[in-house]
Protein backbone atom coordinates (compact mmCIF):
# COMPACT_ATOMS: atom_id res chain seq x y z
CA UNK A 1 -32.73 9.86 6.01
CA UNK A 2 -29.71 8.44 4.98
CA UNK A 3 -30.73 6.08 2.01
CA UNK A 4 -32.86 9.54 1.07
CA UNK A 5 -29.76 11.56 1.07
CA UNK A 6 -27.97 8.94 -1.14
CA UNK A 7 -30.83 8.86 -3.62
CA UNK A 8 -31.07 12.96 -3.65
CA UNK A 9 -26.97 13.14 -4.11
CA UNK A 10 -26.67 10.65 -6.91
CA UNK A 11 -29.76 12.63 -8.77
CA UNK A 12 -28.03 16.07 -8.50
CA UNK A 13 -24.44 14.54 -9.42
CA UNK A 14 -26.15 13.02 -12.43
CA UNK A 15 -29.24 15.46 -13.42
CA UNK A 16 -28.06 18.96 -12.92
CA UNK A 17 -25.72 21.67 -14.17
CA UNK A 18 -24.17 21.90 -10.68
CA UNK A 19 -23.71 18.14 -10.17
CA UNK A 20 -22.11 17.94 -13.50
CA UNK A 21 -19.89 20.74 -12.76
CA UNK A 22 -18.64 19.01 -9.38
CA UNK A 23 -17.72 15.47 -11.42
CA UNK A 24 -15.92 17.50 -13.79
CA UNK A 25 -13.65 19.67 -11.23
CA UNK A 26 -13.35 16.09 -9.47
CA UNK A 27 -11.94 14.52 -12.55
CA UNK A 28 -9.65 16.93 -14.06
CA UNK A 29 -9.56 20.55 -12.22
CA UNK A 30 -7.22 22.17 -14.90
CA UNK A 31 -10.02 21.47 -17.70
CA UNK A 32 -12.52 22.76 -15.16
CA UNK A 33 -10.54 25.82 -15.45
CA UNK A 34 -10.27 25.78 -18.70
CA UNK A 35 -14.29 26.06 -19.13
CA UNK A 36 -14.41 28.43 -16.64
CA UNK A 37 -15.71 26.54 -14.27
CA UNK A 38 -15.13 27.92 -10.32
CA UNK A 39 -13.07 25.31 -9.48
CA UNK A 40 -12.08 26.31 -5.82
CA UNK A 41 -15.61 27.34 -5.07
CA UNK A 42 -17.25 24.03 -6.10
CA UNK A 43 -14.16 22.60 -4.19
CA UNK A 44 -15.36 24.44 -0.82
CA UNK A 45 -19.27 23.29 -1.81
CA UNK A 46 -18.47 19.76 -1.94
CA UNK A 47 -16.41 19.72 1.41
CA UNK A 48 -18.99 21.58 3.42
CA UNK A 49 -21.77 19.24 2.09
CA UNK A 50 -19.75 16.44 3.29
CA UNK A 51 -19.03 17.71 6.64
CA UNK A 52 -22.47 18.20 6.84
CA UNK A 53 -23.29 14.94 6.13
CA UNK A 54 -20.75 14.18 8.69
CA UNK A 55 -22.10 15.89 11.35
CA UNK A 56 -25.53 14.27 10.64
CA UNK A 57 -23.47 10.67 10.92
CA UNK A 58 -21.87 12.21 14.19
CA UNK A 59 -25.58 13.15 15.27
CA UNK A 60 -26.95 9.92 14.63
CA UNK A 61 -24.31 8.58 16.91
CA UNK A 62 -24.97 10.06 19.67
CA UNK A 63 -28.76 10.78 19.76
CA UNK A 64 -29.94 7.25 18.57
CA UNK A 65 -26.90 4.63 19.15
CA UNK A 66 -25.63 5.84 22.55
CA UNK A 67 -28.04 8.41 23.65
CA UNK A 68 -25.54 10.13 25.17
CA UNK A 69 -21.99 11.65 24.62
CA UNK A 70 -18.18 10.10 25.70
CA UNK A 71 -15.03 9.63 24.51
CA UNK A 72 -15.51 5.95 23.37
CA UNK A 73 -17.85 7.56 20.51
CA UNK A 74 -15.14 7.68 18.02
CA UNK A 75 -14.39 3.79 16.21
CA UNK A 76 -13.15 5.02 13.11
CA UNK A 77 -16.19 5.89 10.83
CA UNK A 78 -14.58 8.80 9.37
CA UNK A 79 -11.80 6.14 8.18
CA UNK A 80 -14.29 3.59 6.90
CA UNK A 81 -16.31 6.32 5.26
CA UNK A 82 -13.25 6.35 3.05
CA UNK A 83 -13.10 2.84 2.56
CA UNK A 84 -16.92 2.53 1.83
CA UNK A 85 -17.07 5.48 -0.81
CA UNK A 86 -13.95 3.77 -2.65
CA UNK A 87 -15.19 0.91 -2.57
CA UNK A 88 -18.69 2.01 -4.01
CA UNK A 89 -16.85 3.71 -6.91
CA UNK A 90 -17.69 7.50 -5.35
CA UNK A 91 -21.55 6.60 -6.44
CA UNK A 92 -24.01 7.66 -3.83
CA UNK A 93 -26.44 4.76 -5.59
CA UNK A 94 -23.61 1.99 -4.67
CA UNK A 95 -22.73 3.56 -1.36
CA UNK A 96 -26.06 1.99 0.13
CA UNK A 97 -25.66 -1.71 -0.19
CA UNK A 98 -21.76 -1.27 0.87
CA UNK A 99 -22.71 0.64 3.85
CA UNK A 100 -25.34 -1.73 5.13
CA UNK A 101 -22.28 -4.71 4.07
CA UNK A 102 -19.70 -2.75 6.60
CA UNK A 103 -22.75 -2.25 9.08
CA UNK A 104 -23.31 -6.26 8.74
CA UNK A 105 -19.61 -6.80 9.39
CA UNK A 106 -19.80 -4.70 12.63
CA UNK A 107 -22.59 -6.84 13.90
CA UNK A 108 -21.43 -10.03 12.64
CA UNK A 109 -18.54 -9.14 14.96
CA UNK A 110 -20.28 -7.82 18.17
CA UNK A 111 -22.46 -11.16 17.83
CA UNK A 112 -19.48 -13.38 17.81
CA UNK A 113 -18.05 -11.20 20.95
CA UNK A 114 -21.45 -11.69 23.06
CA UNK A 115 -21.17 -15.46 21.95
CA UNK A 116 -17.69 -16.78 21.72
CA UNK A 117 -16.27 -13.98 24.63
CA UNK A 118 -13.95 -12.58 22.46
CA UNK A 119 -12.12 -8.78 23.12
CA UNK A 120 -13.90 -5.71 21.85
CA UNK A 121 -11.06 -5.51 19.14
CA UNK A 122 -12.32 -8.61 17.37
CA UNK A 123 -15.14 -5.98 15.82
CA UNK A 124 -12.47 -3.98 14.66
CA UNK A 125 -10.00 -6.98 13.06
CA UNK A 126 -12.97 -8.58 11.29
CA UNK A 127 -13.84 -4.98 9.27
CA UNK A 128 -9.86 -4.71 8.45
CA UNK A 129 -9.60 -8.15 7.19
CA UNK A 130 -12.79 -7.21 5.32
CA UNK A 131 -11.68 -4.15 3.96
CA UNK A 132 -8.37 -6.01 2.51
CA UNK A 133 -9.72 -8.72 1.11
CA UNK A 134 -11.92 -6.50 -0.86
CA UNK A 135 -9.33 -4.32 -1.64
CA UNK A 136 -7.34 -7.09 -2.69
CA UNK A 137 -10.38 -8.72 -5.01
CA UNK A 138 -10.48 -5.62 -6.57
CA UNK A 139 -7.01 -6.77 -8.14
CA UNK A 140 -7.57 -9.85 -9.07
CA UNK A 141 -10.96 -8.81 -10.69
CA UNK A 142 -8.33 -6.95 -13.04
CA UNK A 143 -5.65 -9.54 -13.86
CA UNK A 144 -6.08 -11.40 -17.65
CA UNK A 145 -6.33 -14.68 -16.38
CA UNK A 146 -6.04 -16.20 -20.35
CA UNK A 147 -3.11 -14.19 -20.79
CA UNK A 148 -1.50 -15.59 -17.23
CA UNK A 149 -2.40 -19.24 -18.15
CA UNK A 150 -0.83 -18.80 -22.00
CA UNK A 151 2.53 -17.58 -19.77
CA UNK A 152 2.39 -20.74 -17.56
CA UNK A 153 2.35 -23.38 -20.30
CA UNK A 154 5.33 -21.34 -22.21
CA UNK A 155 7.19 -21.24 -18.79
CA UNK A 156 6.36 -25.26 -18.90
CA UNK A 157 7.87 -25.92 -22.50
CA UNK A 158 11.21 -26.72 -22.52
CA UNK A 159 12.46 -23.44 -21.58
CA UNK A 160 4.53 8.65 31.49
CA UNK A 161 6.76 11.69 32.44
CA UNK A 162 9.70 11.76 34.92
CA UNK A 163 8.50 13.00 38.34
CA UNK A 164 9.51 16.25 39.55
CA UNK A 165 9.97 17.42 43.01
CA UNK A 166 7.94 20.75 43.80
CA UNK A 167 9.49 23.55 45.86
CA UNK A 168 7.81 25.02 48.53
CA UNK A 169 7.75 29.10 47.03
CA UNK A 170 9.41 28.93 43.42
CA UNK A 171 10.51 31.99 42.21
CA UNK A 172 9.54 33.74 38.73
CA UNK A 173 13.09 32.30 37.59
CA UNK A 174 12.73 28.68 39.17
CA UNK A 175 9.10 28.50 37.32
CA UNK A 176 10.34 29.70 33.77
CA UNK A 177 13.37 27.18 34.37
CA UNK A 178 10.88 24.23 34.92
CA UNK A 179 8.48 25.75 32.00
CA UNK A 180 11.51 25.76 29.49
CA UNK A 181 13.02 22.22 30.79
CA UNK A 182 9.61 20.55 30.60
CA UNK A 183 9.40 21.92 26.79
CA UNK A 184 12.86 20.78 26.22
CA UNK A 185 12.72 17.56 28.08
CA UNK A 186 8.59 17.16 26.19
CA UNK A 187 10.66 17.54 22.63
CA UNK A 188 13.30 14.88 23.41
CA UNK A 189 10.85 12.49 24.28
CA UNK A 190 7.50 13.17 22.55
CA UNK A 191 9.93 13.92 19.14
CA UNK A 192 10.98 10.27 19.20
CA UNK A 193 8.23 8.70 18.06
CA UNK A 194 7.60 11.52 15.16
CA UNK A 195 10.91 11.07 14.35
CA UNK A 196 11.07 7.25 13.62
CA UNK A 197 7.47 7.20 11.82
CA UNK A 198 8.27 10.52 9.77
CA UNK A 199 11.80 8.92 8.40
CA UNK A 200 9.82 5.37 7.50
CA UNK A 201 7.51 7.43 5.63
CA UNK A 202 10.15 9.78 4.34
CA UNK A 203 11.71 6.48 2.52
CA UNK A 204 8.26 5.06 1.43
CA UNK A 205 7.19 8.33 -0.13
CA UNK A 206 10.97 8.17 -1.68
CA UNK A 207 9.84 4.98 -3.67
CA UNK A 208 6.77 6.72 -4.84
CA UNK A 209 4.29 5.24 -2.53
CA UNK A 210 2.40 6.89 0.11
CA UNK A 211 1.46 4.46 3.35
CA UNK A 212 -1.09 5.66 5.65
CA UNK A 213 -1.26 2.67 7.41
CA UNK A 214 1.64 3.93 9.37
CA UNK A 215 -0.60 4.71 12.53
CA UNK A 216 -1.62 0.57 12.47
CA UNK A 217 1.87 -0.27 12.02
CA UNK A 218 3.06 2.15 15.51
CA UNK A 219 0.26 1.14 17.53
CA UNK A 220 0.71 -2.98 16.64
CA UNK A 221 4.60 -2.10 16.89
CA UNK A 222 3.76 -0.76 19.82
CA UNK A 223 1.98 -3.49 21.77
CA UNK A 224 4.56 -5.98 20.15
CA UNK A 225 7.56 -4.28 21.98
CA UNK A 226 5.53 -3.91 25.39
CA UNK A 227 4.57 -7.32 24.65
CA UNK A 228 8.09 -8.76 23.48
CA UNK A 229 10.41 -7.22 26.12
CA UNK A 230 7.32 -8.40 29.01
CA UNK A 231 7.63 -12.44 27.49
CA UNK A 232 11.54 -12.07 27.81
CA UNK A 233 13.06 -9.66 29.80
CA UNK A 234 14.76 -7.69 27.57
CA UNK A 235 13.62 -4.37 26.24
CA UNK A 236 15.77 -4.66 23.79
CA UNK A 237 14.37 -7.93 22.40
CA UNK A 238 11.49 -5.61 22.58
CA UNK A 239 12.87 -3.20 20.23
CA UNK A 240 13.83 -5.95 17.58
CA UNK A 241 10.06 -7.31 17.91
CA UNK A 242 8.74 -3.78 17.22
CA UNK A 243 10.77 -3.60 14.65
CA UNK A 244 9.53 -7.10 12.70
CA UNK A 245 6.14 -6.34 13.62
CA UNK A 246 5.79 -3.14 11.66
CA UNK A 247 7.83 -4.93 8.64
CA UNK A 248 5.40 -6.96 8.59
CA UNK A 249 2.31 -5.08 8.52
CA UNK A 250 4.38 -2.88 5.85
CA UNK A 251 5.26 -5.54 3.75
CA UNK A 252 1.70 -6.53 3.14
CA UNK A 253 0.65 -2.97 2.72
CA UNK A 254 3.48 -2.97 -0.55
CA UNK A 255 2.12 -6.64 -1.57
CA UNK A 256 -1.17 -5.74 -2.07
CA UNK A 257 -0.37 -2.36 -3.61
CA UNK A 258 1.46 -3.70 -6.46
CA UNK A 259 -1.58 -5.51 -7.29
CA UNK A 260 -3.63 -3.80 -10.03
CA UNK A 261 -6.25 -1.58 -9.42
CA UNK A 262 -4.97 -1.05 -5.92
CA UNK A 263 -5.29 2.69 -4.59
CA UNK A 264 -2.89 3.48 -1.66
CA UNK A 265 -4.60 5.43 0.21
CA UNK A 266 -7.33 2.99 0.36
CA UNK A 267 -5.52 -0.15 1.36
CA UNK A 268 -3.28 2.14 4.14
CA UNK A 269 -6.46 3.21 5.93
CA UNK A 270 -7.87 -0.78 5.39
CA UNK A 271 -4.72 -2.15 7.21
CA UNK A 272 -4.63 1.34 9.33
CA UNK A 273 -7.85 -0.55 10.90
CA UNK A 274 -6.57 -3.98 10.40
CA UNK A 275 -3.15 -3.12 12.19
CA UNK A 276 -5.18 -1.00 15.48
CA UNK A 277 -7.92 -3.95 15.62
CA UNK A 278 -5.02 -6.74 15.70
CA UNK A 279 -3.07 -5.02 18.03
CA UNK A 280 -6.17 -4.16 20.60
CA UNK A 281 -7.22 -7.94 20.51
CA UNK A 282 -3.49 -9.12 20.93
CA UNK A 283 -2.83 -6.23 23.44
CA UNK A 284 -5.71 -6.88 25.85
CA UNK A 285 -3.73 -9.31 28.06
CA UNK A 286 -0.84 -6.47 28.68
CA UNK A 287 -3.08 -3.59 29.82
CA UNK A 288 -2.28 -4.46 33.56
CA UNK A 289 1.47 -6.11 33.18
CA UNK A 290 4.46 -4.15 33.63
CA UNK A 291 7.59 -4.77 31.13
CA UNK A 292 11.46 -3.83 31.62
CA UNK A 293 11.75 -0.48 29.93
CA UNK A 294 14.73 0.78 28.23
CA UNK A 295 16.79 2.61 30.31
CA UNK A 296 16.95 6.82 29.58
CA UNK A 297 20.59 8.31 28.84
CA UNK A 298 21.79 10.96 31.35
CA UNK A 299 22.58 14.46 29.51
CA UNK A 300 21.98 16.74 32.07
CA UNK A 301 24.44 15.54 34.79
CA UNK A 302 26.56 19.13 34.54
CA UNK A 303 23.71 20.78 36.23
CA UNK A 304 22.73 20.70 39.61
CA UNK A 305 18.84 21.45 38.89
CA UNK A 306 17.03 18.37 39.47
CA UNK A 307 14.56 19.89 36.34
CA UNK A 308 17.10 19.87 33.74
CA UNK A 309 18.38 16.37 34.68
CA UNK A 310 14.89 14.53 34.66
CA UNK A 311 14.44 16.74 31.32
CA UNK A 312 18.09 15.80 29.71
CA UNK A 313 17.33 11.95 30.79
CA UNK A 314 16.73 11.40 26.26
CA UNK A 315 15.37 8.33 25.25
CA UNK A 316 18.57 5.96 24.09
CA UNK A 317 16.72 5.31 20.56
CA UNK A 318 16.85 8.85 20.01
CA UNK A 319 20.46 8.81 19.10
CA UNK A 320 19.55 5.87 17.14
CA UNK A 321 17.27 7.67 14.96
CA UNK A 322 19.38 10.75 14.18
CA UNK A 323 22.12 8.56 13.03
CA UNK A 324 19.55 7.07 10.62
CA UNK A 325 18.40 10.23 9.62
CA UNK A 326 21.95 10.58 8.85
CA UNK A 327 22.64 7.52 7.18
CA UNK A 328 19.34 8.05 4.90
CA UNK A 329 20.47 11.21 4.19
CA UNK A 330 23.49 10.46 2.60
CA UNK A 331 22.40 7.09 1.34
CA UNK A 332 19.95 8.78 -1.22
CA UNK A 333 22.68 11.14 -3.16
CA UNK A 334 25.78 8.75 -2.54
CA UNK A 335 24.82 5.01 -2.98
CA UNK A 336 23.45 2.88 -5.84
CA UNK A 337 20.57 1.57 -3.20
CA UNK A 338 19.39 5.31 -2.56
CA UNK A 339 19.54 6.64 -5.94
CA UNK A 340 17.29 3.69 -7.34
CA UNK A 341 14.91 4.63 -4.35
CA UNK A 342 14.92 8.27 -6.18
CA UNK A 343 14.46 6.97 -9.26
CA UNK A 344 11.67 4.54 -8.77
CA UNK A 345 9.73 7.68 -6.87
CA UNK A 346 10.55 9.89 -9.61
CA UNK A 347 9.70 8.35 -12.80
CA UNK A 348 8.42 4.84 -12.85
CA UNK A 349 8.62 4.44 -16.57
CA UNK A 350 13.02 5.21 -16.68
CA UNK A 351 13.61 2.52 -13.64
CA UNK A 352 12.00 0.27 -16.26
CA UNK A 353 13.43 1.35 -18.87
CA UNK A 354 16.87 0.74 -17.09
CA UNK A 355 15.57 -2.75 -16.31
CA UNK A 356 15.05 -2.71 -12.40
CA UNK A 357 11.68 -3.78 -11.02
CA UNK A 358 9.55 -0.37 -9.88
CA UNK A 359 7.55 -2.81 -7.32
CA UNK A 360 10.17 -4.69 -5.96
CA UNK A 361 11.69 -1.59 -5.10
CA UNK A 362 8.90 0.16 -3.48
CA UNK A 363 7.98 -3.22 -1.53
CA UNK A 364 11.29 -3.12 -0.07
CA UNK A 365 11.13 0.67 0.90
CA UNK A 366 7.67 -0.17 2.12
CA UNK A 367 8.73 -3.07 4.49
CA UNK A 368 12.03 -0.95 5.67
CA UNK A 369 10.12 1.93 6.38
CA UNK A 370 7.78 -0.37 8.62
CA UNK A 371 11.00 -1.40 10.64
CA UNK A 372 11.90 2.06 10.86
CA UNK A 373 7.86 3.25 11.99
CA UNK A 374 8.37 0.17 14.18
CA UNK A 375 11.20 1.43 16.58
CA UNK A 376 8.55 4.63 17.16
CA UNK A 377 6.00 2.58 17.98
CA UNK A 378 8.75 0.60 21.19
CA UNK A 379 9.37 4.35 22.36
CA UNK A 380 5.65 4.38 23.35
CA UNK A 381 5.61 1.45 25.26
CA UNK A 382 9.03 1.28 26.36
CA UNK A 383 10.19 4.47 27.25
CA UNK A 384 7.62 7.46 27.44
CA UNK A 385 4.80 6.85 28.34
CA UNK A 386 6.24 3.27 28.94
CA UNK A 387 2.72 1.15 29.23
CA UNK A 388 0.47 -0.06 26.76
CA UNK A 389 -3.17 1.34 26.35
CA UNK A 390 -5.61 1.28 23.23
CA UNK A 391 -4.72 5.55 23.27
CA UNK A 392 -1.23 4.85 23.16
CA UNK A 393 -0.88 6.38 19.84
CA UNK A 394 -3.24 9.36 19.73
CA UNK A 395 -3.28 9.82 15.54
CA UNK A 396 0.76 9.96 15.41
CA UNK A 397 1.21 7.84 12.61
CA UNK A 398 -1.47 9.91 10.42
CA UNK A 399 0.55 13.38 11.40
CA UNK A 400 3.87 11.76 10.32
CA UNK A 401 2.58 12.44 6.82
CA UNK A 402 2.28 16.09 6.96
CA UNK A 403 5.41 16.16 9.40
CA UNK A 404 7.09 14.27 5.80
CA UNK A 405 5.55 16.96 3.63
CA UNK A 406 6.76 20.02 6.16
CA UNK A 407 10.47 18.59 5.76
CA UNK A 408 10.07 18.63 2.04
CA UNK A 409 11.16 14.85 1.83
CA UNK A 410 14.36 15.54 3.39
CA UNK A 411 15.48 13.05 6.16
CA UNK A 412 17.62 15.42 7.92
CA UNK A 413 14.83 17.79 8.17
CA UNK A 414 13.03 15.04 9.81
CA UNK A 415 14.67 15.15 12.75
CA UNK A 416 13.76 19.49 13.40
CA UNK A 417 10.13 19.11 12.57
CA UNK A 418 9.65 15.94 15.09
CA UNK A 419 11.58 18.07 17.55
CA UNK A 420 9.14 21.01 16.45
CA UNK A 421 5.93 18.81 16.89
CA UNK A 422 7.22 16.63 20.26
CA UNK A 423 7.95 20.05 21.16
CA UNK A 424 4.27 21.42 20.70
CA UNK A 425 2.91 17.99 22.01
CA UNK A 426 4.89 18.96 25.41
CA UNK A 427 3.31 22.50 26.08
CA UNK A 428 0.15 21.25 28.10
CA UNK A 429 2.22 19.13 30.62
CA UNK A 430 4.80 21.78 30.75
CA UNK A 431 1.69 24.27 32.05
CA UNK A 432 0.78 21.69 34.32
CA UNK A 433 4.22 21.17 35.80
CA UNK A 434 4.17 24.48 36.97
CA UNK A 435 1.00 24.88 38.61
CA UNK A 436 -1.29 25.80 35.92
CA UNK A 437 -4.58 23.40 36.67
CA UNK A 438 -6.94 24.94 34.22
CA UNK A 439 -7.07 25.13 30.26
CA UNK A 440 -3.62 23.09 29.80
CA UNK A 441 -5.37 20.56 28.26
CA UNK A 442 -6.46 22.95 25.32
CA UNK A 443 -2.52 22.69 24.35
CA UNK A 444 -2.95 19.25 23.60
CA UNK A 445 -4.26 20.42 20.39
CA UNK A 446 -1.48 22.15 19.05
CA UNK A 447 0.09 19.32 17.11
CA UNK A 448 -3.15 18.72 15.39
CA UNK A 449 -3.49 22.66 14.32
CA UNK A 450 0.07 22.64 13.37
CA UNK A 451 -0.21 19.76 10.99
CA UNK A 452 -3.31 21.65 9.62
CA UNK A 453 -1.27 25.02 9.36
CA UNK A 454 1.23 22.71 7.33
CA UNK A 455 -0.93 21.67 4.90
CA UNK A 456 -2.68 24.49 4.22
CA UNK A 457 0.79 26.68 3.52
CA UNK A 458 2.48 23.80 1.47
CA UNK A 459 -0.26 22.29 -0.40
CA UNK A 460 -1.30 24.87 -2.61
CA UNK A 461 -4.00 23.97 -6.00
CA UNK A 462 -2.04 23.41 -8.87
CA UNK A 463 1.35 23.23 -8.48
CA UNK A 464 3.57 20.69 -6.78
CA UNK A 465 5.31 20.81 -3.76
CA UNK A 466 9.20 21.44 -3.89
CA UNK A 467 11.36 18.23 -3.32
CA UNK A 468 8.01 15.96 -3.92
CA UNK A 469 8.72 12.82 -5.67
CA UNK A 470 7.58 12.65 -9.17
CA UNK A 471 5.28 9.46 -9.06
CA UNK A 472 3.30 10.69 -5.79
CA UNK A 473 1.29 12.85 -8.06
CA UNK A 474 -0.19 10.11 -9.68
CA UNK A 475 -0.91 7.80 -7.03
CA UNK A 476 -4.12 6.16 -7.48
């Protein structure tokens, strides 16, 4: 069925009116409009035929894989859908062989589990690897390898939540007390983590670069605290490890995409997997462990209500990041460092013409706004919840990018709209806190309609978004 829906796909994009019609609104929507052509419409046609084809995948899953439905179902096909159709060129024709290719990796990797013993993760590493190394070929493919040798032989001439005690007949006022607290206290520390990712990808979209392999850098940042402060003692230490870890996996991110013929998007979901798989292989050991957690900083010590005081008890990196929302602030309008930041995001072709490397500076924003992702990713582990799972995460590193577009790019806006979602994030356990057993969990869906909400009142067909850098437009 599937090879069959390839086949009939690639015939219609190529042999009909309608097909023809879709490439061209693909390509270039303004000349679509031009012609006449319904661009929105053929927009809505092409998205419902892939969610279709989605559901079918989704089907297929469940009725002849697992033959049954759970939570487990979920490995990140939508992600390596992405991957695959990139990598195929957007032909339906090409998508075939790559397909069966990532199918061959996934089974390469399951038989080297049953036969060597390794973690489940090692599946999940040995696609990301894949992914980037193809992504990376893709480059080099590209490069004029005369031209690079006639350069060499010139250069050679000469020259989990607090817990709260429950009173035997609360009153209306005692409940809506707890209800407010437990939003408050949810916003404090949910908002940390949204806070840290959002400003590292505030300051990578600043350069002009767009990194959604933020969610592989919190969740390996992540396990490297838990796993950092449990090998020494000291959450801190933790913190610092966190910090280099997501550096890291940044800093390769920027490397490869100043390679040419890169696409961002492609190579942040490639290491998105790359990032998750490492850290689930790496992480297995510290499911069960305990590590010294950073210790929460008393605000609410002028009441006597034992609600407000476990809610007030703020994560100490919270402070942290609202100084560097306040640093980064400033730093873009009042230093030379933030300005070429700007610059490089706004208009690639004047930083060169003012003789400053556009990649160097976007590799260093990159890797910096790694760190920064980083220190989100030790509030998991460390703080709230304070353990390490393989759900530690739960897609926050993917919402940081609308969170980024809802604060129009501004750092100090940042800090409201994590606030705003930790905030949302906190309304199921704040039902629950106060007795309400049934439907909370519905509520744990409100960050994930708000960040749709977002995008569909700021993105808007054919125009730009206020306070968008320049060069993210043309990100290929």
């Amino acid at each position: 069925m599937g090879v069959v829906a390839c086949i009939g796909f690639g015939l219609w994009l190529a042999s009909t009116p309608s097909g023809f019609a879709v490439r061209v609104v693909g390509g270039n929507p303004r000349t679509a409009q031009l012609v006449g052509l319904p661009a929105s419409r053929l927009i809505l046609l092409a998205c419902a035929a892939g969610g279709a084809c989605a559901g079918l995948a989704g089907a297929v899953e469940v009725a002849a894989i697992h033959t049954n439905a759970n939570a487990s179902l979920i490995t990140g096909y939508g992600y390596a859908g992405i991957l695959v159709a990139f990598i195929a060129r957007q032909s339906p024709f090409a998508i075939i062989p790559v397909a069966i290719l990532f199918g061959g990796f996934g089974a390469a990797g399951s038989l080297l589990q049953r036969r060597l013993g390794l973690p489940d993760a090692s599946v999940q590493v040995l696609q990301g690897i894949a992914f980037v190394l193809i992504l990376a070929s893709e480059a080099l493919r590209a490069v004029d390898w005369s031209a690079v040798g006639k350069r060499l032989r010139t250069r050679a001439g000469p020259a989990d939540a607090m817990p709260r005690k429950s009173s035997p007949e609360p009153t209306m006022s005692d409940t809506l007390i707890a209800f407010i607290a437990a939003i408050v206290g949810g916003a404090l520390r949910v908002g940390v983590p949204f806070l840290f990712v959002s400003l590292g990808e505030c300051l990578t979209e600043k350069s002009g670069r767009i990194n959604l392999g933020l969610e592989g850098v919190l969740v390996l940042s992540a396990m490297a605290a838990f796993g950092g402060a449990y090998l020494t003692g000291s959450p801190w230490l933790g913190v610092l490890i966190a910090a280099g870890a997501g550096a890291a996996l940044a800093l390769l991110h920027g490397l490869i995409c100043t390679l040419p013929r890169t696409n961002d998007v492609a190579t942040g979901i490639a290491l998105m997997l790359f990032g998750t798989g490492l850290a689930f292989y790496l992480g297995k050991p510290l499911i069960q462990p305990q590590a010294p957690q950073l210790i929460g900083l008393p605000l609410g010590t002028w009441s006597d209500s034992s609600v407000v005081q476990a809610a007030l008890q703020i994560n100490p990196l919270l402070p942290l990041g609202v100084l560097l929302a306040i640093a980064m602030h400033w730093a873009f309008g009042n230093t030379r460092w933030g300005l070429l930041v700007r610059l490089a995001g706004d208009s690639a072709s004047a930083t060169k013409a003012l003789g400053y490397s556009v990649g160097a500076i976007r590799i260093a924003a990159t890797t910096a706004g790694g760190a920064i992702a980083g220190l989100g990713g030790a509030s998991l582990t460390l703080f709230y919840p304070g353990s390490w799972n393989e759900g530690i995460s739960s897609g926050q590193g993917l919402i940081a990018v609308a969170l980024v577009i809802f604060a129009r790019w501004s750092a100090l806006r940042c800090v409201t709209a994590a606030l705003l979602f930790g905030g949302a994030g906190a309304i199921g356990p704040a039902l629950q806190s106060i007795g309400v057993s049934q439907g909370y969990y519905l509520f744990g869906a409100v960050p994930y309609v708000l960040t749709l909400v977002i995008l569909v009142i700021t993105c808007r067909p054919g125009s730009v978004a206020r306070g968008s850098p320049g060069e993210l437009s043309s990100v290929k």
